[in-house]
PDB file of N, CA and C in Angstrom:
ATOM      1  N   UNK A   1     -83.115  -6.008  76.406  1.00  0.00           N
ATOM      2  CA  UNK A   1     -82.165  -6.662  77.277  1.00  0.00           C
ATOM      3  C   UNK A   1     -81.797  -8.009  76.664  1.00  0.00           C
ATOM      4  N   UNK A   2     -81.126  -8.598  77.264  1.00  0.00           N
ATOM      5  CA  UNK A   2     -79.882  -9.861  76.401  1.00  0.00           C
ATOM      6  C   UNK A   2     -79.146 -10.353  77.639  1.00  0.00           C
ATOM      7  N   UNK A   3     -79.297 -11.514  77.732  1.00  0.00           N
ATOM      8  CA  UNK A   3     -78.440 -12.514  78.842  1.00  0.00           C
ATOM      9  C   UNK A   3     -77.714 -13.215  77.920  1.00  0.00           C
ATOM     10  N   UNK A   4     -76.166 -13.348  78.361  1.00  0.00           N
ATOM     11  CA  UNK A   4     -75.370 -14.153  77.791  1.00  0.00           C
ATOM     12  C   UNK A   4     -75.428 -15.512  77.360  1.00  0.00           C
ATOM     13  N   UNK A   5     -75.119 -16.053  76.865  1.00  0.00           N
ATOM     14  CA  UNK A   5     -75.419 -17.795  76.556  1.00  0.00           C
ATOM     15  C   UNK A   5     -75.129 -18.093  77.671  1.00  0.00           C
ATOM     16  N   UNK A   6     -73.917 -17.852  78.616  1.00  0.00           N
ATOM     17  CA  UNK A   6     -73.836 -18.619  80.258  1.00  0.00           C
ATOM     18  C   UNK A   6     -74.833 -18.387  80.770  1.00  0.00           C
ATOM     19  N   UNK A   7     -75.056 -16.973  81.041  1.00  0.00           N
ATOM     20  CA  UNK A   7     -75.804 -16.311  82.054  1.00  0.00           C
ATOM     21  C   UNK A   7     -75.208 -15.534  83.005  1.00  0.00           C
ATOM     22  N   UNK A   8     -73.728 -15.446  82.529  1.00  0.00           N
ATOM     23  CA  UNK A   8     -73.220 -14.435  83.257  1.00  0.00           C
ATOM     24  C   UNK A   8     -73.085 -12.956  83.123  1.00  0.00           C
ATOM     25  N   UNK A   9     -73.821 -12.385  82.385  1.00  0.00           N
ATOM     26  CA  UNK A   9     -74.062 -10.958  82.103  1.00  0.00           C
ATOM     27  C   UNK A   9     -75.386 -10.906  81.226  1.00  0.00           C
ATOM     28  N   UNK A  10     -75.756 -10.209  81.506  1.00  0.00           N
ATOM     29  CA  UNK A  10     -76.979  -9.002  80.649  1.00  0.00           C
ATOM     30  C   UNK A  10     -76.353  -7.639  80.043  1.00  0.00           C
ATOM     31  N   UNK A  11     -77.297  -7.458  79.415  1.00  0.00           N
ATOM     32  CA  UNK A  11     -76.878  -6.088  78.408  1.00  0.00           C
ATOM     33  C   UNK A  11     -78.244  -5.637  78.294  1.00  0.00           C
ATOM     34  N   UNK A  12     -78.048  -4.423  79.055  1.00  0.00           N
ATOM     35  CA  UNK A  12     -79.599  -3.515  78.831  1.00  0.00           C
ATOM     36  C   UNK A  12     -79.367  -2.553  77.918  1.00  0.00           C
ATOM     37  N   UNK A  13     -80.230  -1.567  77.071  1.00  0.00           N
ATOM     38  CA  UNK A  13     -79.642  -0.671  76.435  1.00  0.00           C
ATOM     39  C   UNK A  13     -80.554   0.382  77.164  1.00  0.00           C
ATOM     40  N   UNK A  14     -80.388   1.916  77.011  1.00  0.00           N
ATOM     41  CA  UNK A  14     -80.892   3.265  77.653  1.00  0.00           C
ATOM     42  C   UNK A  14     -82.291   3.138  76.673  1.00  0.00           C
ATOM     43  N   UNK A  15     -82.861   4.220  77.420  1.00  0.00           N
ATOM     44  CA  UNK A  15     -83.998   4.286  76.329  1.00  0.00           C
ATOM     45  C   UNK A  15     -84.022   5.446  75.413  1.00  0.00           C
ATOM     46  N   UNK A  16     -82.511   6.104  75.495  1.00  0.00           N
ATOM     47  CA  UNK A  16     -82.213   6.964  74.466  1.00  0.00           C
ATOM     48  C   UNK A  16     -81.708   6.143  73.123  1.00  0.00           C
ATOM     49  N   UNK A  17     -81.314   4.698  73.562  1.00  0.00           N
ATOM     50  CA  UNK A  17     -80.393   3.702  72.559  1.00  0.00           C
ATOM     51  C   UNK A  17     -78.591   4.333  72.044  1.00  0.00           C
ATOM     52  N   UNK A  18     -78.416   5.306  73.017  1.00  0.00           N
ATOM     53  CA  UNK A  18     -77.303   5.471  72.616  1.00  0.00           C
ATOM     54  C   UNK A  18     -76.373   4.731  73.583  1.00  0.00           C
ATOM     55  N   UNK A  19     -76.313   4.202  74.626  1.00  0.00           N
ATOM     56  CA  UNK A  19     -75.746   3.678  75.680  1.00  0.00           C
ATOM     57  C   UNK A  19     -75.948   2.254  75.823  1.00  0.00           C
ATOM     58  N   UNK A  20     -74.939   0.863  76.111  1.00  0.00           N
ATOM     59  CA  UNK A  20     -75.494  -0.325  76.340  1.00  0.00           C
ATOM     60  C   UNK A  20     -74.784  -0.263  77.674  1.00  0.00           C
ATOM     61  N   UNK A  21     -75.372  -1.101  78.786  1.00  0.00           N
ATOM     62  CA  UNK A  21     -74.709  -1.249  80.294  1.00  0.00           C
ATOM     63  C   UNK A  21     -74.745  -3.247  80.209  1.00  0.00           C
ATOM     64  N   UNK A  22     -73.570  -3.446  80.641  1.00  0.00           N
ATOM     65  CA  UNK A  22     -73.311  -4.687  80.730  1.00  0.00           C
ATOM     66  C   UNK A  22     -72.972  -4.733  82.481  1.00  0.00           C
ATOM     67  N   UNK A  23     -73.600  -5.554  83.048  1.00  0.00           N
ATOM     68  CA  UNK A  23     -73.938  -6.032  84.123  1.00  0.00           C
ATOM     69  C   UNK A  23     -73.561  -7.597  84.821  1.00  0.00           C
ATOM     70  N   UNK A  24     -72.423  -7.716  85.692  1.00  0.00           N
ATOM     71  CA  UNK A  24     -72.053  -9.297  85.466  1.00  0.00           C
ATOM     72  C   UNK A  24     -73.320  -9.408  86.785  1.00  0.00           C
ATOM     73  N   UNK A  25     -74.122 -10.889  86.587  1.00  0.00           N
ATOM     74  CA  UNK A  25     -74.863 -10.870  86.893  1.00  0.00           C
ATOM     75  C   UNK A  25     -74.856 -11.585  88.321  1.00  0.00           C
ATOM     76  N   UNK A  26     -74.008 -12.373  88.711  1.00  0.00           N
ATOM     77  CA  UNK A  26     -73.242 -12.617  89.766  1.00  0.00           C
ATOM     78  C   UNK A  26     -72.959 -11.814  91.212  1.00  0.00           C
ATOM     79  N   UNK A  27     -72.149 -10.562  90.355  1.00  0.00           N
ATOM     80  CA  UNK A  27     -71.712  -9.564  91.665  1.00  0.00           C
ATOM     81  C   UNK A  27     -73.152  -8.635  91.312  1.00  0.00           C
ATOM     82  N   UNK A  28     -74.157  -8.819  90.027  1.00  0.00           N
ATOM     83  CA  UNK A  28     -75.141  -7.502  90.639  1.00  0.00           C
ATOM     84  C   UNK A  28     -74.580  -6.358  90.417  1.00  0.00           C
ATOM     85  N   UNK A  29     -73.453  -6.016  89.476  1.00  0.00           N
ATOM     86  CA  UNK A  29     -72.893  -4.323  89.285  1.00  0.00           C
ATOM     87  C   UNK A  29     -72.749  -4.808  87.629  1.00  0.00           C
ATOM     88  N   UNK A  30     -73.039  -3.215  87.253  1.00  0.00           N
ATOM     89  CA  UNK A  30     -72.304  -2.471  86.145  1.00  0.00           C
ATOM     90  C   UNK A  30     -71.024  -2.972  85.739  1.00  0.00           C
ATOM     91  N   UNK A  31     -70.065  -3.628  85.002  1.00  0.00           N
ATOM     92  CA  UNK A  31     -69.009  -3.562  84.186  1.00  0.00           C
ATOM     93  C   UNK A  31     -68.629  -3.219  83.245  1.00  0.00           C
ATOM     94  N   UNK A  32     -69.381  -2.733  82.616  1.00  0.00           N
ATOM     95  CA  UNK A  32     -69.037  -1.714  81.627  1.00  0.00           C
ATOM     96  C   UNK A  32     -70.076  -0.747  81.091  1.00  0.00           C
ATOM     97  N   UNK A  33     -70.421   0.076  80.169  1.00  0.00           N
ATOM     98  CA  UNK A  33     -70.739   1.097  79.486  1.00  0.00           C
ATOM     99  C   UNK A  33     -70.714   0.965  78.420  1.00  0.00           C
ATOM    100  N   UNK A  34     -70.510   0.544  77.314  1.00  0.00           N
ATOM    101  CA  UNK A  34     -70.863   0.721  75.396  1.00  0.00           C
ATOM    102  C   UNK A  34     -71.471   1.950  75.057  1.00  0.00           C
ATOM    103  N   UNK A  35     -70.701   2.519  73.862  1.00  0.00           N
ATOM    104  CA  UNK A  35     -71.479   3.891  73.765  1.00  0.00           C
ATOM    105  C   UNK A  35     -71.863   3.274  72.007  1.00  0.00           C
ATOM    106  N   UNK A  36     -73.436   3.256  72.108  1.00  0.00           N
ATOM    107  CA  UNK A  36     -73.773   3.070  69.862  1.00  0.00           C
ATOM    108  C   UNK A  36     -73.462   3.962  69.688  1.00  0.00           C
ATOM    109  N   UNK A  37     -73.766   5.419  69.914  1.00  0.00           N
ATOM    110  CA  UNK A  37     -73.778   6.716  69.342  1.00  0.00           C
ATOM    111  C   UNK A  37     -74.278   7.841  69.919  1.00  0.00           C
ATOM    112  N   UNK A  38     -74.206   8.857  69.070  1.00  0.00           N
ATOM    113  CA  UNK A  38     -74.909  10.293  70.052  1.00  0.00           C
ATOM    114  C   UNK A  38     -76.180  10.448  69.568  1.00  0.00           C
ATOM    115  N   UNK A  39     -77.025  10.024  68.850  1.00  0.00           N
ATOM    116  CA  UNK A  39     -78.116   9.983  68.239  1.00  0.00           C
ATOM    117  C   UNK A  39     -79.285   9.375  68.623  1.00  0.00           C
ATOM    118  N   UNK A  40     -80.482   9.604  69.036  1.00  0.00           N
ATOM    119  CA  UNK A  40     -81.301   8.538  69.354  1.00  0.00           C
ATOM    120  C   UNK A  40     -81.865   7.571  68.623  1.00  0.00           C
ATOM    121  N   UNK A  41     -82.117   6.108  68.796  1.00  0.00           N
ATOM    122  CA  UNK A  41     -82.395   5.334  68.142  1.00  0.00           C
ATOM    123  C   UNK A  41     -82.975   4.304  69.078  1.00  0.00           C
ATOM    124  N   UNK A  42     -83.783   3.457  68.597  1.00  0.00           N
ATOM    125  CA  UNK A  42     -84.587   2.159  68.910  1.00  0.00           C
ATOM    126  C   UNK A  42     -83.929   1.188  69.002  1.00  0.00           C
ATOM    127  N   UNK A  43     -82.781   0.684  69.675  1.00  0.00           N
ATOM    128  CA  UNK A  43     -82.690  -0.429  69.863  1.00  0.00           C
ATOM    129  C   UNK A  43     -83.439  -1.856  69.523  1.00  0.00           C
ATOM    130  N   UNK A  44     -83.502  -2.326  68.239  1.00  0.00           N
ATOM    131  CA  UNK A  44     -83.961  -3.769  68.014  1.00  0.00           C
ATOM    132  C   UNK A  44     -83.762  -4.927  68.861  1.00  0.00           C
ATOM    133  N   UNK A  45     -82.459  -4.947  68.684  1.00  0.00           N
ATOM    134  CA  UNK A  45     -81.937  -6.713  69.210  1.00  0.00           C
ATOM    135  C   UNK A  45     -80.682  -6.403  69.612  1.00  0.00           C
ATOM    136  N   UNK A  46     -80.183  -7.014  70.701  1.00  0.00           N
ATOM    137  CA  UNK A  46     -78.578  -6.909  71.383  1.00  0.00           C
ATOM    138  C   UNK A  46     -78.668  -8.581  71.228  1.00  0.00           C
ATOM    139  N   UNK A  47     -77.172  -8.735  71.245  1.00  0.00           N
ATOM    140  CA  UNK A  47     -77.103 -10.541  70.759  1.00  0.00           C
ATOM    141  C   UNK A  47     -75.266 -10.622  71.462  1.00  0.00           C
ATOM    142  N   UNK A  48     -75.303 -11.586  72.425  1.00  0.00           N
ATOM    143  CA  UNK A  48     -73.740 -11.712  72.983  1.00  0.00           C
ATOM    144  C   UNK A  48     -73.620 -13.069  71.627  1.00  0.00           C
ATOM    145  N   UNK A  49     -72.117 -13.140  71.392  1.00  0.00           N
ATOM    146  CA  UNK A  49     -71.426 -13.849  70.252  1.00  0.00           C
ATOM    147  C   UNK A  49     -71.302 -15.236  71.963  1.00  0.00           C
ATOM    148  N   UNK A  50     -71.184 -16.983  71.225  1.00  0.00           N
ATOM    149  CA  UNK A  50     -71.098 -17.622  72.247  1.00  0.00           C
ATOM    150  C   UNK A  50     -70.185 -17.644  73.332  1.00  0.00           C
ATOM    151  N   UNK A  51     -68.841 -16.805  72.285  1.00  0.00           N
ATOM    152  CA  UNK A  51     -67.705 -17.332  73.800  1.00  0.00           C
ATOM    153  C   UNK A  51     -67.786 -15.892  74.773  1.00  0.00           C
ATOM    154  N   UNK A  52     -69.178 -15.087  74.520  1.00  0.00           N
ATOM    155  CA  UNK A  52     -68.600 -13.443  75.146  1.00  0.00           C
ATOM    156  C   UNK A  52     -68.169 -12.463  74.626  1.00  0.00           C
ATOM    157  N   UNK A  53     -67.445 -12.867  73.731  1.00  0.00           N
ATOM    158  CA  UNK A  53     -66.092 -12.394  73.098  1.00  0.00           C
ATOM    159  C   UNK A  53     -66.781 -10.822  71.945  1.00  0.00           C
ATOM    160  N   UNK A  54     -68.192 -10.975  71.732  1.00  0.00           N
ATOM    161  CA  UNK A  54     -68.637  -9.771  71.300  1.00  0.00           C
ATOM    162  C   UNK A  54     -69.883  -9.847  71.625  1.00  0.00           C
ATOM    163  N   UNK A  55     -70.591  -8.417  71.280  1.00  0.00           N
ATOM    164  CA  UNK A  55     -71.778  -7.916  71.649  1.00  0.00           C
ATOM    165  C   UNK A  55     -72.290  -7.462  70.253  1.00  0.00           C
ATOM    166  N   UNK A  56     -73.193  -7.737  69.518  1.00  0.00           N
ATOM    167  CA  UNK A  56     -73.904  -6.909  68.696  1.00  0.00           C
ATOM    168  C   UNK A  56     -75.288  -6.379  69.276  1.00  0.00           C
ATOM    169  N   UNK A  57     -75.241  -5.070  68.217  1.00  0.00           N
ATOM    170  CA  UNK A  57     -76.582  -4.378  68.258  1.00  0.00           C
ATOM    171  C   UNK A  57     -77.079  -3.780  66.878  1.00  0.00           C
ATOM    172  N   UNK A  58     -78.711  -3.869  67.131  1.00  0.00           N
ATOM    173  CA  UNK A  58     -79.575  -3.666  65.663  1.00  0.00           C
ATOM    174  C   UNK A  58     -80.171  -2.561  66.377  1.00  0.00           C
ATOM    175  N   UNK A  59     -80.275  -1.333  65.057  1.00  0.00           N
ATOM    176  CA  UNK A  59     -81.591  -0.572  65.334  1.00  0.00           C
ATOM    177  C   UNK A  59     -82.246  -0.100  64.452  1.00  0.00           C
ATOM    178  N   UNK A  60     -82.900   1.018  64.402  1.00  0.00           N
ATOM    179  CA  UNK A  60     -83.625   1.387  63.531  1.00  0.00           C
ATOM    180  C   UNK A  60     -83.123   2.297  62.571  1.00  0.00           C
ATOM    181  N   UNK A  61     -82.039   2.791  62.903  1.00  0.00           N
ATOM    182  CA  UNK A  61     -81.285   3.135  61.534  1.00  0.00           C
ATOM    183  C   UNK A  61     -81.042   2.451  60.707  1.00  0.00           C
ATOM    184  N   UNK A  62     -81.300   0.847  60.995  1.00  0.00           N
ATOM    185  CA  UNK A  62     -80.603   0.376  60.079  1.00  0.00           C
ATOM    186  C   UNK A  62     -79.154  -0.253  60.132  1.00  0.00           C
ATOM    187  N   UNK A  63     -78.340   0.340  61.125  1.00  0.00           N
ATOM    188  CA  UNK A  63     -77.352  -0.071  61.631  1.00  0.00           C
ATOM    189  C   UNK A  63     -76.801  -1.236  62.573  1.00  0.00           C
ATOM    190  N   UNK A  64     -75.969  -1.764  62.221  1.00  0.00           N
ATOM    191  CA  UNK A  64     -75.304  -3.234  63.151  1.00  0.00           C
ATOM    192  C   UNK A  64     -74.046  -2.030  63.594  1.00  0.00           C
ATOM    193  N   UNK A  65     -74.155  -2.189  65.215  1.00  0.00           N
ATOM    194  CA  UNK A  65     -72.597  -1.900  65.914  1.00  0.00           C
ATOM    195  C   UNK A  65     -72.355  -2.978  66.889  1.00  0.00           C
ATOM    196  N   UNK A  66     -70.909  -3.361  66.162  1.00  0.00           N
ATOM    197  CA  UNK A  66     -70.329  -4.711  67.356  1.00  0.00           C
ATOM    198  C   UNK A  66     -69.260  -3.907  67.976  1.00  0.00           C
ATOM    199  N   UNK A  67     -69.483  -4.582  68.753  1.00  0.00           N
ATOM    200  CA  UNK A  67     -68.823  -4.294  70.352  1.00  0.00           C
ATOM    201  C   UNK A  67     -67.516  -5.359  70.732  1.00  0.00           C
ATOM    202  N   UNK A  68     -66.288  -4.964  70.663  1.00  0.00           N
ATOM    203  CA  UNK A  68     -65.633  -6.226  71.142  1.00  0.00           C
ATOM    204  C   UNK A  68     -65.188  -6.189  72.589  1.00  0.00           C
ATOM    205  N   UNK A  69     -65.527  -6.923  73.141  1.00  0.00           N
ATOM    206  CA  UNK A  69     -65.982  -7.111  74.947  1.00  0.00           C
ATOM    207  C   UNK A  69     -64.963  -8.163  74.841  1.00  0.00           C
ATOM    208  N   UNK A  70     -63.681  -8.623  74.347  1.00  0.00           N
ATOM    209  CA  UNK A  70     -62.734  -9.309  74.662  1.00  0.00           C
ATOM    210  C   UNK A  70     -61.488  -8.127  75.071  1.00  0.00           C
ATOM    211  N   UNK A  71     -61.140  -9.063  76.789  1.00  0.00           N
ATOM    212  CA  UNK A  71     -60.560  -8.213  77.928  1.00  0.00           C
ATOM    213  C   UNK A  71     -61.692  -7.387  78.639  1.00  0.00           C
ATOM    214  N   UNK A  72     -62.422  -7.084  78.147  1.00  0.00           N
ATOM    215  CA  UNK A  72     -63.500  -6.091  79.133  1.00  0.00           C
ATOM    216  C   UNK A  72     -63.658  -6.870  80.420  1.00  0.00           C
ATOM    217  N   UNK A  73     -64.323  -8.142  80.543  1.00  0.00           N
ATOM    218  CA  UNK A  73     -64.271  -8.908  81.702  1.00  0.00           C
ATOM    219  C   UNK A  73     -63.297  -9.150  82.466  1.00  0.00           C
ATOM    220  N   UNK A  74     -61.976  -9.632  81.311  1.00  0.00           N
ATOM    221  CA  UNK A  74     -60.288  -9.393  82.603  1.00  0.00           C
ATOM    222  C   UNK A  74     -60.364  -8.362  83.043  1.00  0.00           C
ATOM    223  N   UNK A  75     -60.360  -7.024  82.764  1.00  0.00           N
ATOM    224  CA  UNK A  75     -59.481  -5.920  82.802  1.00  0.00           C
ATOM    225  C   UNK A  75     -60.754  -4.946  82.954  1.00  0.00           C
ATOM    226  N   UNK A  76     -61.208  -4.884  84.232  1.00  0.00           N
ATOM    227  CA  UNK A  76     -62.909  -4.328  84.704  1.00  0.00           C
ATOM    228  C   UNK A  76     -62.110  -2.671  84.181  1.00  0.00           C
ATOM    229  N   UNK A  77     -60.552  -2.734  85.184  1.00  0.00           N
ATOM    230  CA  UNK A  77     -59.948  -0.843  85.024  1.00  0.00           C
ATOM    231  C   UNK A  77     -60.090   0.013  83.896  1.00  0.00           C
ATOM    232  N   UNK A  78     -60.247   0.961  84.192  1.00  0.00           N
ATOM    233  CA  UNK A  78     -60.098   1.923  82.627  1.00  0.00           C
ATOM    234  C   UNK A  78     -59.036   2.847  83.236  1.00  0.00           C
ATOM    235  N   UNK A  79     -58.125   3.503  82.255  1.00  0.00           N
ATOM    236  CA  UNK A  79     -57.287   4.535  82.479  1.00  0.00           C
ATOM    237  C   UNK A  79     -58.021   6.016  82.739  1.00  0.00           C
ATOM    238  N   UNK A  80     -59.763   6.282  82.765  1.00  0.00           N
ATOM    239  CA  UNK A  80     -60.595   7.048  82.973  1.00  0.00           C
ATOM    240  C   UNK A  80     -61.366   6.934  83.462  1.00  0.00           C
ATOM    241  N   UNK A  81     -60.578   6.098  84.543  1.00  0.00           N
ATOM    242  CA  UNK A  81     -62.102   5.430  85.855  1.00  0.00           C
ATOM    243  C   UNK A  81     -62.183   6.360  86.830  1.00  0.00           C
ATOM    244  N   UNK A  82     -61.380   7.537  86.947  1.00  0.00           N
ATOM    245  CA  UNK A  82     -61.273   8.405  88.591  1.00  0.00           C
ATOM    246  C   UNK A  82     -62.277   9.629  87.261  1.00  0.00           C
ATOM    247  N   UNK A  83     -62.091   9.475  86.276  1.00  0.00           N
ATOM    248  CA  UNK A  83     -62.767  10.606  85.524  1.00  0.00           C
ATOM    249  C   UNK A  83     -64.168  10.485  85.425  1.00  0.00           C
ATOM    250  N   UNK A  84     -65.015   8.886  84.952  1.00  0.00           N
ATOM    251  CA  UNK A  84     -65.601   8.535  84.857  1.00  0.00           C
ATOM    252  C   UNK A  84     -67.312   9.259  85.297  1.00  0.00           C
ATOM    253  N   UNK A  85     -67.467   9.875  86.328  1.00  0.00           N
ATOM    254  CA  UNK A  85     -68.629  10.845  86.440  1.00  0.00           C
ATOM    255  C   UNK A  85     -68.521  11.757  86.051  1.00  0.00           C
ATOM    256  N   UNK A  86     -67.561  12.816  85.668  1.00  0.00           N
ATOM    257  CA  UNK A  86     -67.197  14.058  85.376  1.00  0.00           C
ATOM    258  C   UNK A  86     -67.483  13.612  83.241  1.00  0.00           C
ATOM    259  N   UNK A  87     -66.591  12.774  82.732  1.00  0.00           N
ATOM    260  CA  UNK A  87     -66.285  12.586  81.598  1.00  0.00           C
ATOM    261  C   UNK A  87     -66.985  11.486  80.493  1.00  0.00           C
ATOM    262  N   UNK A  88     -67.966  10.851  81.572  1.00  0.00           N
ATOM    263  CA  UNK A  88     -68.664   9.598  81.252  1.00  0.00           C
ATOM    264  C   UNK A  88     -68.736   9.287  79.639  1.00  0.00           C
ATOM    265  N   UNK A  89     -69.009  10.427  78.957  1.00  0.00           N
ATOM    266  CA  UNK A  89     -69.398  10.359  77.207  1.00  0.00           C
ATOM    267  C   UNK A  89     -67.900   9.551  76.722  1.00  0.00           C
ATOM    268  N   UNK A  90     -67.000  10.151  77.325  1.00  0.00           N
ATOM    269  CA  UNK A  90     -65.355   9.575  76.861  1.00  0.00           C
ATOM    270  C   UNK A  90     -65.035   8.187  77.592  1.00  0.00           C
ATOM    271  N   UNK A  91     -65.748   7.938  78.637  1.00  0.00           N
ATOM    272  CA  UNK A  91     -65.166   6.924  79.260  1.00  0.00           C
ATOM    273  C   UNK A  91     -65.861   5.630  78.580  1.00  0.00           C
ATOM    274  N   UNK A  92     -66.465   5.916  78.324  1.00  0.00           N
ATOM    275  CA  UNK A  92     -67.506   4.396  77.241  1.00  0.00           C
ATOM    276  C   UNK A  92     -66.929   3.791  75.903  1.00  0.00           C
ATOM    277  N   UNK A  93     -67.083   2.306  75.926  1.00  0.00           N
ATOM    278  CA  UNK A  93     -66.363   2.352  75.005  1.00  0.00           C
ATOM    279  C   UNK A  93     -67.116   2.301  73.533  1.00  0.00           C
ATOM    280  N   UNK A  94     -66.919   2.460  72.713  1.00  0.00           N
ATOM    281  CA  UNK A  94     -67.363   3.252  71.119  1.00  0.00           C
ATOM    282  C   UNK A  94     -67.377   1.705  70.583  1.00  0.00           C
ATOM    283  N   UNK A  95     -68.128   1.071  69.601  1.00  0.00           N
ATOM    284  CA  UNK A  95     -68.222   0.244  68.616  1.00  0.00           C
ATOM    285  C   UNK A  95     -66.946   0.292  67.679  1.00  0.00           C
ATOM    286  N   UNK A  96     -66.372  -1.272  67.488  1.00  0.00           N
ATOM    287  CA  UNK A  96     -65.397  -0.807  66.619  1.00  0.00           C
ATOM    288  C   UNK A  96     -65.523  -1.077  65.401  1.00  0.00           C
ATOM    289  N   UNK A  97     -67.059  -1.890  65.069  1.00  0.00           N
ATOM    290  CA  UNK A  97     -67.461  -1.725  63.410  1.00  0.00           C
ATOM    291  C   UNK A  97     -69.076  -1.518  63.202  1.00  0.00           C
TER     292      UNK A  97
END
C-alpha cells in the first residue's frame, strides 16, 4: 500500500499483483482500478509521483509499470462504467509504459 504525498489517496495492490485500487481517502471509495497485467507477480513498491499526476509500480519480474492518473481524479466516469461488473478486466486502466 502507498498514501499519496497529500494524503489524499492510497493505492493498494491485489494479492494476485495484477490489479492496483486507488481509493480517495476522504469519501472512503474506490476511484479507480489499474490493471499491471494478467500474470501473477509480487508487488515490491507502488510510489505516487508529487503532483499525483502518476503512479509507479515495481515487482518481481523485474518490471516498472507507470500509470498516468492525470484526469483520473477530474473525470471519476468511464465510458464502461454501466459495464464495469460484467467486463471489469476491460474496464481498468492498463499501464502506459
Amino acid at each position: 500500500m502507498e498514501l499519496s504525498p497529500d494524503g489524499n489517496y492510497l493505492a493498494s495492490a491485489s494479492k494476485k499483483g495484477t490489479l492496483i485500487r486507488i481509493f480517495d481517502t476522504k469519501e472512503k471509495k474506490i476511484i479507480s482500478e489499474l490493471r499491471r497485467g494478467s500474470k501473477k507477480a509480487c508487488l515490491k513498491s507502488l510510489c505516487f509521483t508529487d503532483d499525483n499526476m502518476f503512479l509507479a509500480c515495481f515487482s518481481d519480474h523485474g518490471t516498472i509499470h507507470i500509470f498516468n492518473l492525470l484526469g483520473l481524479f477530474k473525470n471519476k466516469s468511464s465510458k464502461l462504467k454501466m459495464f464495469k461488473n460484467i467486463i471489469n478486466y476491460f474496464g481498468s486502466q492498463w499501464s502506459f509504459k
